[in-house]
PDB file of N, CA and C in Angstrom:
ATOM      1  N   UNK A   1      93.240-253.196-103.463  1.00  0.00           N
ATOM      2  CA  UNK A   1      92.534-254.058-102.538  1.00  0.00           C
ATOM      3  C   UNK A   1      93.109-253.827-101.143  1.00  0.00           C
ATOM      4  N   UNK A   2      92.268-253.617-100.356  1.00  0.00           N
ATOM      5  CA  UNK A   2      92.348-253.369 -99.062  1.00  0.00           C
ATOM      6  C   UNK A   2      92.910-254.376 -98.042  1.00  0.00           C
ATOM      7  N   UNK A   3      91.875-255.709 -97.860  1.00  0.00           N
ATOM      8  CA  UNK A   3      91.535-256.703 -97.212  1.00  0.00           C
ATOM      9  C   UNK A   3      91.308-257.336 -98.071  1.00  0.00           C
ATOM     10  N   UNK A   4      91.603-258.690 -98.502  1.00  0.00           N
ATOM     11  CA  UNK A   4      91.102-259.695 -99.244  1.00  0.00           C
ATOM     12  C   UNK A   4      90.552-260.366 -98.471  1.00  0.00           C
ATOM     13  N   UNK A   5      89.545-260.942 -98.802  1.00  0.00           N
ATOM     14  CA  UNK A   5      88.786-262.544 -98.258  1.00  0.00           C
ATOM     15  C   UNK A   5      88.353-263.387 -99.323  1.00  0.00           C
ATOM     16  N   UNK A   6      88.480-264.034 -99.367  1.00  0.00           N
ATOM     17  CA  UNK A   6      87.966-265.293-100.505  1.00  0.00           C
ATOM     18  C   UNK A   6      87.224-266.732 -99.889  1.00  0.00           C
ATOM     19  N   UNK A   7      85.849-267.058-100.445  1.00  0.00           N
ATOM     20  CA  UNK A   7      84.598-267.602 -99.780  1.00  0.00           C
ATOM     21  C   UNK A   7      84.850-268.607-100.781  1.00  0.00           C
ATOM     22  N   UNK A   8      84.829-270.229-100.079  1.00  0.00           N
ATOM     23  CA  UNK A   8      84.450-270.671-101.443  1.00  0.00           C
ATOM     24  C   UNK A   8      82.894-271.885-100.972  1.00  0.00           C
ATOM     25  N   UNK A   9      82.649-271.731-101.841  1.00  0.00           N
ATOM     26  CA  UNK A   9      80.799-272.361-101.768  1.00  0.00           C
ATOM     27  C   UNK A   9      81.319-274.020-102.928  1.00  0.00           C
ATOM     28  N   UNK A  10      80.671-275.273-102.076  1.00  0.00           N
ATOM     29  CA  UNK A  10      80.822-275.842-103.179  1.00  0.00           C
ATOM     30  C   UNK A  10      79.174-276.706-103.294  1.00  0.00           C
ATOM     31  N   UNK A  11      78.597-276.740-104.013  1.00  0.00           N
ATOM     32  CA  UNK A  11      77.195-276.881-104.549  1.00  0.00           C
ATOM     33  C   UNK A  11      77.165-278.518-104.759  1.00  0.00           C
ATOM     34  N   UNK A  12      75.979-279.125-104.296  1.00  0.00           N
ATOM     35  CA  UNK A  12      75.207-280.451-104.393  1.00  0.00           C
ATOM     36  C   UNK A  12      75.464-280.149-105.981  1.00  0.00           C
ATOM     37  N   UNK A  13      75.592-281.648-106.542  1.00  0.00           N
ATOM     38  CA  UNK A  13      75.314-281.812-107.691  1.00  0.00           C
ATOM     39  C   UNK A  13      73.894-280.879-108.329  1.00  0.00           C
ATOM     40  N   UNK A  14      73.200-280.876-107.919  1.00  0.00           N
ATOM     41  CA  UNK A  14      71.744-280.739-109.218  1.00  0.00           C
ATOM     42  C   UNK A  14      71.179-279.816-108.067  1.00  0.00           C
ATOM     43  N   UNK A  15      72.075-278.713-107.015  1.00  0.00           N
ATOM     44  CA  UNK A  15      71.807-277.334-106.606  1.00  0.00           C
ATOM     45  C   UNK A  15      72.708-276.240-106.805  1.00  0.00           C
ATOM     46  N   UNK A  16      73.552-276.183-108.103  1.00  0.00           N
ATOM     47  CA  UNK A  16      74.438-275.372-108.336  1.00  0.00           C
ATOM     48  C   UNK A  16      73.899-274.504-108.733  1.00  0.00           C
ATOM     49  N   UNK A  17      72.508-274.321-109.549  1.00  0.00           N
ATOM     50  CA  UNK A  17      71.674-272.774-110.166  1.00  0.00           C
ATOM     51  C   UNK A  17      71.018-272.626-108.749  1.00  0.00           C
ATOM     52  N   UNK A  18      70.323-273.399-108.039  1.00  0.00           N
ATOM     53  CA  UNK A  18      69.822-272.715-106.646  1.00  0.00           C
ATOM     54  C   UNK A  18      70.931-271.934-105.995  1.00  0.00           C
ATOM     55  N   UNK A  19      71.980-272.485-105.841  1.00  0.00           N
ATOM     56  CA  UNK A  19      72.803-271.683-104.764  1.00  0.00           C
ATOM     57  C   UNK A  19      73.078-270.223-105.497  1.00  0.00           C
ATOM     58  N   UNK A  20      73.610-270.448-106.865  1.00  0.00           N
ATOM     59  CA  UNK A  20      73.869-269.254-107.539  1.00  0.00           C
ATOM     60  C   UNK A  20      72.983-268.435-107.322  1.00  0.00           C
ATOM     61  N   UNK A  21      71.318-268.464-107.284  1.00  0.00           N
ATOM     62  CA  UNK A  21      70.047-267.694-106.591  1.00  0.00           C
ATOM     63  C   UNK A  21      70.028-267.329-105.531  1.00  0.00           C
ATOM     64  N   UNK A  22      70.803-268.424-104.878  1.00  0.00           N
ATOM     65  CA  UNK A  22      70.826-267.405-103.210  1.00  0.00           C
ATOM     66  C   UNK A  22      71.790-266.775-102.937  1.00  0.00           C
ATOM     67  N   UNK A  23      73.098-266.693-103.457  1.00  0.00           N
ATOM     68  CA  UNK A  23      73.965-266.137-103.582  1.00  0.00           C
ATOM     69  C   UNK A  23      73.362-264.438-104.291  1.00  0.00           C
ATOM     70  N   UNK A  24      72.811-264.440-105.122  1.00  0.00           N
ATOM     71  CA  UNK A  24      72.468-263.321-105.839  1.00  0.00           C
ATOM     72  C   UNK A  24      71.888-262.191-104.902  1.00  0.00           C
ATOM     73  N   UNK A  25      70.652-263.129-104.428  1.00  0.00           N
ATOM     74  CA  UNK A  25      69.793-262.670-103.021  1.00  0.00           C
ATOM     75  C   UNK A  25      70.676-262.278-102.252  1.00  0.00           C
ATOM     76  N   UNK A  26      71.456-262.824-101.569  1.00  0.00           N
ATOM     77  CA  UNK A  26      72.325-262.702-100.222  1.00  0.00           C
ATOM     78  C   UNK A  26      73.334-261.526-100.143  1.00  0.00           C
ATOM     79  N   UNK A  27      73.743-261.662-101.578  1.00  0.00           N
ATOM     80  CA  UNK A  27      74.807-260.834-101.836  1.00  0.00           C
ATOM     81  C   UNK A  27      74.644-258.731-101.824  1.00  0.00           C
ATOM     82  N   UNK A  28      73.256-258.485-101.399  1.00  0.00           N
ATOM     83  CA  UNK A  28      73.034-257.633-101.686  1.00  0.00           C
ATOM     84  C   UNK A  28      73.041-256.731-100.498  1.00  0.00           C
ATOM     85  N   UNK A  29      73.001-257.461 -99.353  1.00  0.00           N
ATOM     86  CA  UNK A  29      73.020-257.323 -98.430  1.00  0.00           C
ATOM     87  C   UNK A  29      74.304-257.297 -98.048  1.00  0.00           C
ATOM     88  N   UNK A  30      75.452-257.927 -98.279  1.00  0.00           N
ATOM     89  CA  UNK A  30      76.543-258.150 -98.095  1.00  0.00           C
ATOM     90  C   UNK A  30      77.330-256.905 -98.648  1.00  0.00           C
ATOM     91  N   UNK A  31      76.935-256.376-100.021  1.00  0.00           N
ATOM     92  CA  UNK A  31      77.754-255.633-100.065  1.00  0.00           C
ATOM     93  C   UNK A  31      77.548-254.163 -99.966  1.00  0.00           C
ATOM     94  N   UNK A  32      76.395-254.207 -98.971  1.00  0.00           N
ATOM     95  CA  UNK A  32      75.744-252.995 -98.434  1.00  0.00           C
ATOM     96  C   UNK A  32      76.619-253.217 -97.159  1.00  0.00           C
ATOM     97  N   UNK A  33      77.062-253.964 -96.489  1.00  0.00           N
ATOM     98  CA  UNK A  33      77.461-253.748 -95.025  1.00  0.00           C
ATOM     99  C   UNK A  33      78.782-253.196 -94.980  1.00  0.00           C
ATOM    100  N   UNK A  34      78.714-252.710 -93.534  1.00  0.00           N
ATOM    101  CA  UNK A  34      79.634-251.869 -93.413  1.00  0.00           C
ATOM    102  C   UNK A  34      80.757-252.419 -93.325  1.00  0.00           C
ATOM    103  N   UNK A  35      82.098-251.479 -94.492  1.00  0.00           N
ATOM    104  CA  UNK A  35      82.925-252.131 -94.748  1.00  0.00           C
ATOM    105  C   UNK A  35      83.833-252.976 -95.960  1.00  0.00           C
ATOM    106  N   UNK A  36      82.527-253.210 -96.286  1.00  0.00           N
ATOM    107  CA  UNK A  36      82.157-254.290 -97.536  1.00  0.00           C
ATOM    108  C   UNK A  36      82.794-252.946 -98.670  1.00  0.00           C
ATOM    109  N   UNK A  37      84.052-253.379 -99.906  1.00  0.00           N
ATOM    110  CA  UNK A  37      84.704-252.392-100.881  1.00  0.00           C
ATOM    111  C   UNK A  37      83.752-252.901-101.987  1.00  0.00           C
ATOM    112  N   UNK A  38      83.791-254.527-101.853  1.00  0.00           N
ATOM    113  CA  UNK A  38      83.472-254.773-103.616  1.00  0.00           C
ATOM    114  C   UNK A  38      83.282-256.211-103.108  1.00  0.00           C
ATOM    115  N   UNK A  39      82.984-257.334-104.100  1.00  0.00           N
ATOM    116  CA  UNK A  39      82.757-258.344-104.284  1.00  0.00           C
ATOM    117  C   UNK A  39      82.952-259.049-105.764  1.00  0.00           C
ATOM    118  N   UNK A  40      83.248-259.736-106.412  1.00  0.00           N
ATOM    119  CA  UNK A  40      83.226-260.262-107.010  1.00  0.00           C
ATOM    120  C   UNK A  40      83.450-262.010-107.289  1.00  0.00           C
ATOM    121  N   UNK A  41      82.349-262.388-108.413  1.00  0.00           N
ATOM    122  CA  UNK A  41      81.877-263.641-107.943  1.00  0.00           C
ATOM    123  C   UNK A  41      82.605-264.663-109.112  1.00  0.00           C
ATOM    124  N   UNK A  42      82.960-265.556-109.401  1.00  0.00           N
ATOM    125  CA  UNK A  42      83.643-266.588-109.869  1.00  0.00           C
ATOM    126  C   UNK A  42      83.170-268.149-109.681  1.00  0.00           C
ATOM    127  N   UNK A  43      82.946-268.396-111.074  1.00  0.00           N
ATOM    128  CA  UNK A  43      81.873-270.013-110.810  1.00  0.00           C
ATOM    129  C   UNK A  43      83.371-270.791-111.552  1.00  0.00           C
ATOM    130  N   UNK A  44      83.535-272.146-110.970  1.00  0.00           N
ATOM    131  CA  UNK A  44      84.034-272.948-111.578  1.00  0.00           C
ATOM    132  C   UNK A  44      83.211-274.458-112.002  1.00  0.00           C
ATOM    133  N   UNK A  45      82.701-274.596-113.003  1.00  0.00           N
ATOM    134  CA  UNK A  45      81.493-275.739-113.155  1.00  0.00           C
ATOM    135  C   UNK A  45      81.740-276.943-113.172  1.00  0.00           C
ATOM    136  N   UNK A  46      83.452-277.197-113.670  1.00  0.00           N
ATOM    137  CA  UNK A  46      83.758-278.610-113.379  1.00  0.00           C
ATOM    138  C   UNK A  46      83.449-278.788-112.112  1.00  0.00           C
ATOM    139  N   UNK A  47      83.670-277.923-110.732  1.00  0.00           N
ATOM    140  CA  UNK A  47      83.609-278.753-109.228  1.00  0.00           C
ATOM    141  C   UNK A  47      82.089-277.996-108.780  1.00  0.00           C
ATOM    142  N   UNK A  48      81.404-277.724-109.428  1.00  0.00           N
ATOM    143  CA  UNK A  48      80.277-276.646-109.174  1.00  0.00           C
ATOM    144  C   UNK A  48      80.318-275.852-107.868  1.00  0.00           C
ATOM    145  N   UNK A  49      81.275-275.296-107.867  1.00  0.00           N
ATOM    146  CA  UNK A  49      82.188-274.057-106.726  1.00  0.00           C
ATOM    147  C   UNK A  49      82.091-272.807-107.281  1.00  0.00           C
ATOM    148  N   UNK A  50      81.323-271.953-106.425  1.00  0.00           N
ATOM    149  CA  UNK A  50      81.383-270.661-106.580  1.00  0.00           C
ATOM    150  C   UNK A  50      82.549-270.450-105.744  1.00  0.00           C
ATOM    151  N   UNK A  51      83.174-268.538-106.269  1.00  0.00           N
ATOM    152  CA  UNK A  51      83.981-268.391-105.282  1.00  0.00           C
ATOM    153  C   UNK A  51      83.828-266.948-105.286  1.00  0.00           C
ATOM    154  N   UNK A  52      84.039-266.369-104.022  1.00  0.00           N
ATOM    155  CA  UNK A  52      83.942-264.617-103.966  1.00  0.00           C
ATOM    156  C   UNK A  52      85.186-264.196-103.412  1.00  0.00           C
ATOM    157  N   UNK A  53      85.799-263.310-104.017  1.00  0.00           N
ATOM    158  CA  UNK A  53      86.835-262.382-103.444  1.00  0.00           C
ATOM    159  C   UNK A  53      86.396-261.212-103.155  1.00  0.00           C
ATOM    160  N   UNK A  54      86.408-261.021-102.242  1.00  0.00           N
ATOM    161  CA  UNK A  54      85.772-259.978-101.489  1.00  0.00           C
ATOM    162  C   UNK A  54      87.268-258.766-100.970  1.00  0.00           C
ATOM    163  N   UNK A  55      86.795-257.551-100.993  1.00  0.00           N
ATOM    164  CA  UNK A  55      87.352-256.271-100.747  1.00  0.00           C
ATOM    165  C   UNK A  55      87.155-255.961 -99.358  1.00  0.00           C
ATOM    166  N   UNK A  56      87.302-255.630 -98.145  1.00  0.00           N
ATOM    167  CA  UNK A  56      86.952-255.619 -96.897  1.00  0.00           C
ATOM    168  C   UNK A  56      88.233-253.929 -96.382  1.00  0.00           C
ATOM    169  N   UNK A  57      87.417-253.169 -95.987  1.00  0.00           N
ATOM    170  CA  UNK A  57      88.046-251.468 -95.310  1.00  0.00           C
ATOM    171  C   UNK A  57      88.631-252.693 -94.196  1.00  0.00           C
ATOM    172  N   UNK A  58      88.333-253.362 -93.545  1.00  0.00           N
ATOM    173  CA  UNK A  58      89.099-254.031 -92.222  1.00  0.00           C
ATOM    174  C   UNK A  58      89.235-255.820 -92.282  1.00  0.00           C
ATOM    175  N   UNK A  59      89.453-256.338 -91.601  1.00  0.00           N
ATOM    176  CA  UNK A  59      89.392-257.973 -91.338  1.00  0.00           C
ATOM    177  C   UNK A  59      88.142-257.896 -90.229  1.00  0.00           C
ATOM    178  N   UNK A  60      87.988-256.609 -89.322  1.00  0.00           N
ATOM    179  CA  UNK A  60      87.187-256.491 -88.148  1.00  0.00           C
ATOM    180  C   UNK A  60      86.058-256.382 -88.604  1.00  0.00           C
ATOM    181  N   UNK A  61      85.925-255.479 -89.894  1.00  0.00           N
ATOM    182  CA  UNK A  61      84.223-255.347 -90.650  1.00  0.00           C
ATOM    183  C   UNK A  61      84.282-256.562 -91.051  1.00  0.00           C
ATOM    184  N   UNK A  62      84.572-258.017 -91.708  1.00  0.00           N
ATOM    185  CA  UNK A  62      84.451-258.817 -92.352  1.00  0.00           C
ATOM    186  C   UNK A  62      83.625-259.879 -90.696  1.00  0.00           C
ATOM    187  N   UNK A  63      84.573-260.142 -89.600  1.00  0.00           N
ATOM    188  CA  UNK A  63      84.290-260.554 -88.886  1.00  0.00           C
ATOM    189  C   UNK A  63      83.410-260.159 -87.948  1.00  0.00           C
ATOM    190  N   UNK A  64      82.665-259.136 -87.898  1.00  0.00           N
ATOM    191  CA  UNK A  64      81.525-258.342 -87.772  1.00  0.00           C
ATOM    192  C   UNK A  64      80.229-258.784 -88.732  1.00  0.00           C
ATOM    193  N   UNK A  65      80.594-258.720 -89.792  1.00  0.00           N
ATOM    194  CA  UNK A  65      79.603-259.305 -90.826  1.00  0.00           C
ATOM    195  C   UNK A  65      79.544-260.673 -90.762  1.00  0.00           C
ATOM    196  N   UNK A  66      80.675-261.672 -90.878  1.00  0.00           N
ATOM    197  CA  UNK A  66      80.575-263.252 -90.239  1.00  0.00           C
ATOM    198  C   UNK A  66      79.402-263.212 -89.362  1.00  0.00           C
ATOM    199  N   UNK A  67      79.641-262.738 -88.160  1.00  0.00           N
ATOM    200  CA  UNK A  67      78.823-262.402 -86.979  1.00  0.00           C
ATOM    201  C   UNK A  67      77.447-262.087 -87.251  1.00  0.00           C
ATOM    202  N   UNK A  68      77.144-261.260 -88.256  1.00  0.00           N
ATOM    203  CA  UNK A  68      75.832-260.830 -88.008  1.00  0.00           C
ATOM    204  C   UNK A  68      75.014-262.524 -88.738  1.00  0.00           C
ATOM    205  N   UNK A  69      75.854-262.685 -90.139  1.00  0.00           N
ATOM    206  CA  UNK A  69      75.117-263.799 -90.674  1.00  0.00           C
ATOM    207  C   UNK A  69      75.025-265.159 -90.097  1.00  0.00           C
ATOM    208  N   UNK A  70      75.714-265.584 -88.996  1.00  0.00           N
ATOM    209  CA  UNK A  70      75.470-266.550 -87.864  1.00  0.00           C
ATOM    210  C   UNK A  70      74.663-265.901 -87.667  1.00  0.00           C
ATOM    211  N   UNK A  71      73.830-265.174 -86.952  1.00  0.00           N
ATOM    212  CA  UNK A  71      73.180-264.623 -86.191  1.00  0.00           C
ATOM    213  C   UNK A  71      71.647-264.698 -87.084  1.00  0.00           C
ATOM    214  N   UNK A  72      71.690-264.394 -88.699  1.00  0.00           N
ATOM    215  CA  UNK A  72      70.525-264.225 -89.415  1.00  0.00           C
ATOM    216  C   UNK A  72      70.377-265.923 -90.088  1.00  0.00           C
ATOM    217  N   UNK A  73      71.441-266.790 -89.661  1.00  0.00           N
ATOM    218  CA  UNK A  73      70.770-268.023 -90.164  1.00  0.00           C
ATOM    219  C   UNK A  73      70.731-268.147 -91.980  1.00  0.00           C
ATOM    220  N   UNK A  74      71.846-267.280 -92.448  1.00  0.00           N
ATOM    221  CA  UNK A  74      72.088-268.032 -93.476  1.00  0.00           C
ATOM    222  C   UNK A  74      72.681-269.098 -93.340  1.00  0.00           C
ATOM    223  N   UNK A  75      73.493-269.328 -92.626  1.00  0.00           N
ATOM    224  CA  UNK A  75      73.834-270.752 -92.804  1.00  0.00           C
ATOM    225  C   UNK A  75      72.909-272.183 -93.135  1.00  0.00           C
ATOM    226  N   UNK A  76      71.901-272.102 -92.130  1.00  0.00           N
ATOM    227  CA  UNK A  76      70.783-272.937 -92.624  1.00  0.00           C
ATOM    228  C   UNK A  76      70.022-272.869 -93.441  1.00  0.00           C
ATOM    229  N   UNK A  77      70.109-271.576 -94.141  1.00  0.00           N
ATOM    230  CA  UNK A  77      69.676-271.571 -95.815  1.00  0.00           C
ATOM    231  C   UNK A  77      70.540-272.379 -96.603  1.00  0.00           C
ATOM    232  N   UNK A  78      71.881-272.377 -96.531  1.00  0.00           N
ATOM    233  CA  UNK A  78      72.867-272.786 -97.671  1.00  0.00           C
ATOM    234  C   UNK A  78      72.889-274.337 -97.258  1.00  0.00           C
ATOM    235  N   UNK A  79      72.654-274.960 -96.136  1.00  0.00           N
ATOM    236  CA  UNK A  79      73.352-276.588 -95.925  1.00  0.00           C
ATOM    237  C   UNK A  79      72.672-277.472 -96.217  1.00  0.00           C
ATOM    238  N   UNK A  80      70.970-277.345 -97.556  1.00  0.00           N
ATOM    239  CA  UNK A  80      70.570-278.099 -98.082  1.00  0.00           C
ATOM    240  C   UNK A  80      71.161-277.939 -99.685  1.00  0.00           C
ATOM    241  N   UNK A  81      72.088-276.906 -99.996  1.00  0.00           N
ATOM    242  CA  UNK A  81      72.345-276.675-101.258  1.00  0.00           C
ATOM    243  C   UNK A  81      74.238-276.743-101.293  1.00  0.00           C
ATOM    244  N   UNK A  82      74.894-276.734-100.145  1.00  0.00           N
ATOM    245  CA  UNK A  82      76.453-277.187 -99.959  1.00  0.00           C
ATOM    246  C   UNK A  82      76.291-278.981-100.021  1.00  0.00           C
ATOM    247  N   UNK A  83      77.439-279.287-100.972  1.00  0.00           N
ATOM    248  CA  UNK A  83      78.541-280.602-100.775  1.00  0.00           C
ATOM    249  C   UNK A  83      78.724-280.891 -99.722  1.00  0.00           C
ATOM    250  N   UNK A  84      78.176-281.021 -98.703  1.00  0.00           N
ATOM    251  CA  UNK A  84      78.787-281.666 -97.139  1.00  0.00           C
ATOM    252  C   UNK A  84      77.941-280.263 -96.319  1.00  0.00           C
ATOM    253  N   UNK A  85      77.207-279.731 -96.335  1.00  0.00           N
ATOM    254  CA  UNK A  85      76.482-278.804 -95.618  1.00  0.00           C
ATOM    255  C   UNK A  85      77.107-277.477 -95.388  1.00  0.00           C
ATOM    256  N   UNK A  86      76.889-277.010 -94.737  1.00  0.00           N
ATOM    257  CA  UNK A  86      77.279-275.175 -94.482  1.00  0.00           C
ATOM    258  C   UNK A  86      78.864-275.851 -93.725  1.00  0.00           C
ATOM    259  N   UNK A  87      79.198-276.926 -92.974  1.00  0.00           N
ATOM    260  CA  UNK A  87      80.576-277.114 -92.573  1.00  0.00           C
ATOM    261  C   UNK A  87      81.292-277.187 -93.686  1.00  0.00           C
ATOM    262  N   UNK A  88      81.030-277.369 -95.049  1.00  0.00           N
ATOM    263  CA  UNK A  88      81.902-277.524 -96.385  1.00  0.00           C
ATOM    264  C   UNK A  88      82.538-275.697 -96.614  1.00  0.00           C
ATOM    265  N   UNK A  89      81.335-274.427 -96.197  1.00  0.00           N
ATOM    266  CA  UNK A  89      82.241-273.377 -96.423  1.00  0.00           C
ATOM    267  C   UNK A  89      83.388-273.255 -96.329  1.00  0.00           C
ATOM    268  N   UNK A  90      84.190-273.087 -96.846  1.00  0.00           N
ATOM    269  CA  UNK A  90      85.547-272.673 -96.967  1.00  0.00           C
ATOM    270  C   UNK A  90      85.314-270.842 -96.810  1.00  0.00           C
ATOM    271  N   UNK A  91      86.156-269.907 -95.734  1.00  0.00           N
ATOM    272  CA  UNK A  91      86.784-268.634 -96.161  1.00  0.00           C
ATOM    273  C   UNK A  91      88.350-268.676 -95.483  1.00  0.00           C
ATOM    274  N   UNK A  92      89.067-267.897 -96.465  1.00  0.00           N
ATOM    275  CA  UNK A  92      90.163-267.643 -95.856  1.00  0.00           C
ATOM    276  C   UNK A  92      90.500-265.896 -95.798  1.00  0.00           C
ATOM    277  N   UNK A  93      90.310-265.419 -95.087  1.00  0.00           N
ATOM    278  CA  UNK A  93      91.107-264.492 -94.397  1.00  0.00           C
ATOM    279  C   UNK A  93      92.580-263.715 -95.033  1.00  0.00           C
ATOM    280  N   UNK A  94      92.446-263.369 -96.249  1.00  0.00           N
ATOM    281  CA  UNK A  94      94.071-263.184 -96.401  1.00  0.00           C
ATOM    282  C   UNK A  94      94.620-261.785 -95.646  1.00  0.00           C
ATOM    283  N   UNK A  95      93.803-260.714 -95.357  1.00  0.00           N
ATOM    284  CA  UNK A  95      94.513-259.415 -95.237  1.00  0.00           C
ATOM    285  C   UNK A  95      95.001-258.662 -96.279  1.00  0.00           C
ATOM    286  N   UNK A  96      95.846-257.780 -95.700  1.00  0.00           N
ATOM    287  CA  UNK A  96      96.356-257.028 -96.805  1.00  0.00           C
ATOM    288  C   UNK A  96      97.474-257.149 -98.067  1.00  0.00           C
ATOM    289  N   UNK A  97      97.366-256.527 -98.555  1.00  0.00           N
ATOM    290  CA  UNK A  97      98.219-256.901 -99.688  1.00  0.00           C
ATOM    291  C   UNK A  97      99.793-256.301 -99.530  1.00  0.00           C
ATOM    292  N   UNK A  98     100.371-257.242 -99.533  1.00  0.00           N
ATOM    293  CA  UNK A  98     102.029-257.377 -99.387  1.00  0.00           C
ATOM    294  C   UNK A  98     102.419-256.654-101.155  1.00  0.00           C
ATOM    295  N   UNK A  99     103.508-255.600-100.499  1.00  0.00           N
ATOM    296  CA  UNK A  99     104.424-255.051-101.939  1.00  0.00           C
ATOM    297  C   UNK A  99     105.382-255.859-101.798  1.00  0.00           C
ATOM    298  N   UNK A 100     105.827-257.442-102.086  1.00  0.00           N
ATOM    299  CA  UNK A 100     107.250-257.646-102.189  1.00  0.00           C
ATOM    300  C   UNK A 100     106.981-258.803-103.291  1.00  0.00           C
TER     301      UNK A 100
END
């Protein structure tokens, strides 16, 4: 792993299969962009939280891609199907991976 990032989505009660749908949709695009190593997706159903750990060649392609999707208005796709709206996203940023 290059760049880690980890997204976490947490879903309205009774929109946790919608989001998982737009997630599916969305995701295809995502891991076509430049930059983008891999993705992989992780549901936890007790808190109906998806989560993606994402592979990133840079932190600069990741925040490039942030950028474009402000820009394409997913956000206002996801903040009828987020726990507290698109401000509930959680990402954190980890970087690279430490040998110690």
């Amino acid at each position: 792993m290059k760049n880690l990032v980890i997204v976490e989505f947490p879903a309205k009660e009774d929109r946790f299969e919608d989001l998982k749908n737009t997630l599916k949709e969305a995701l295809v695009d995502t891991r076509a962009f430049e930059g983008c190593i891999s993705i992989d997706t992780y549901e936890d159903i007790s808190t109906r939280t998806i989560y993606l750990i994402e592979d990133w060649e840079s932190l600069d392609n990741h925040t490039s891609y942030a950028n474009w999707r402000a820009e394409t208005g997913l956000a206002d796709v996801l903040e009828p199907l987020l726990e507290g709206g698109a401000a509930s996203l959680k990402i954190i940023r980890c970087g690279k991976k430490l040998d110690i």
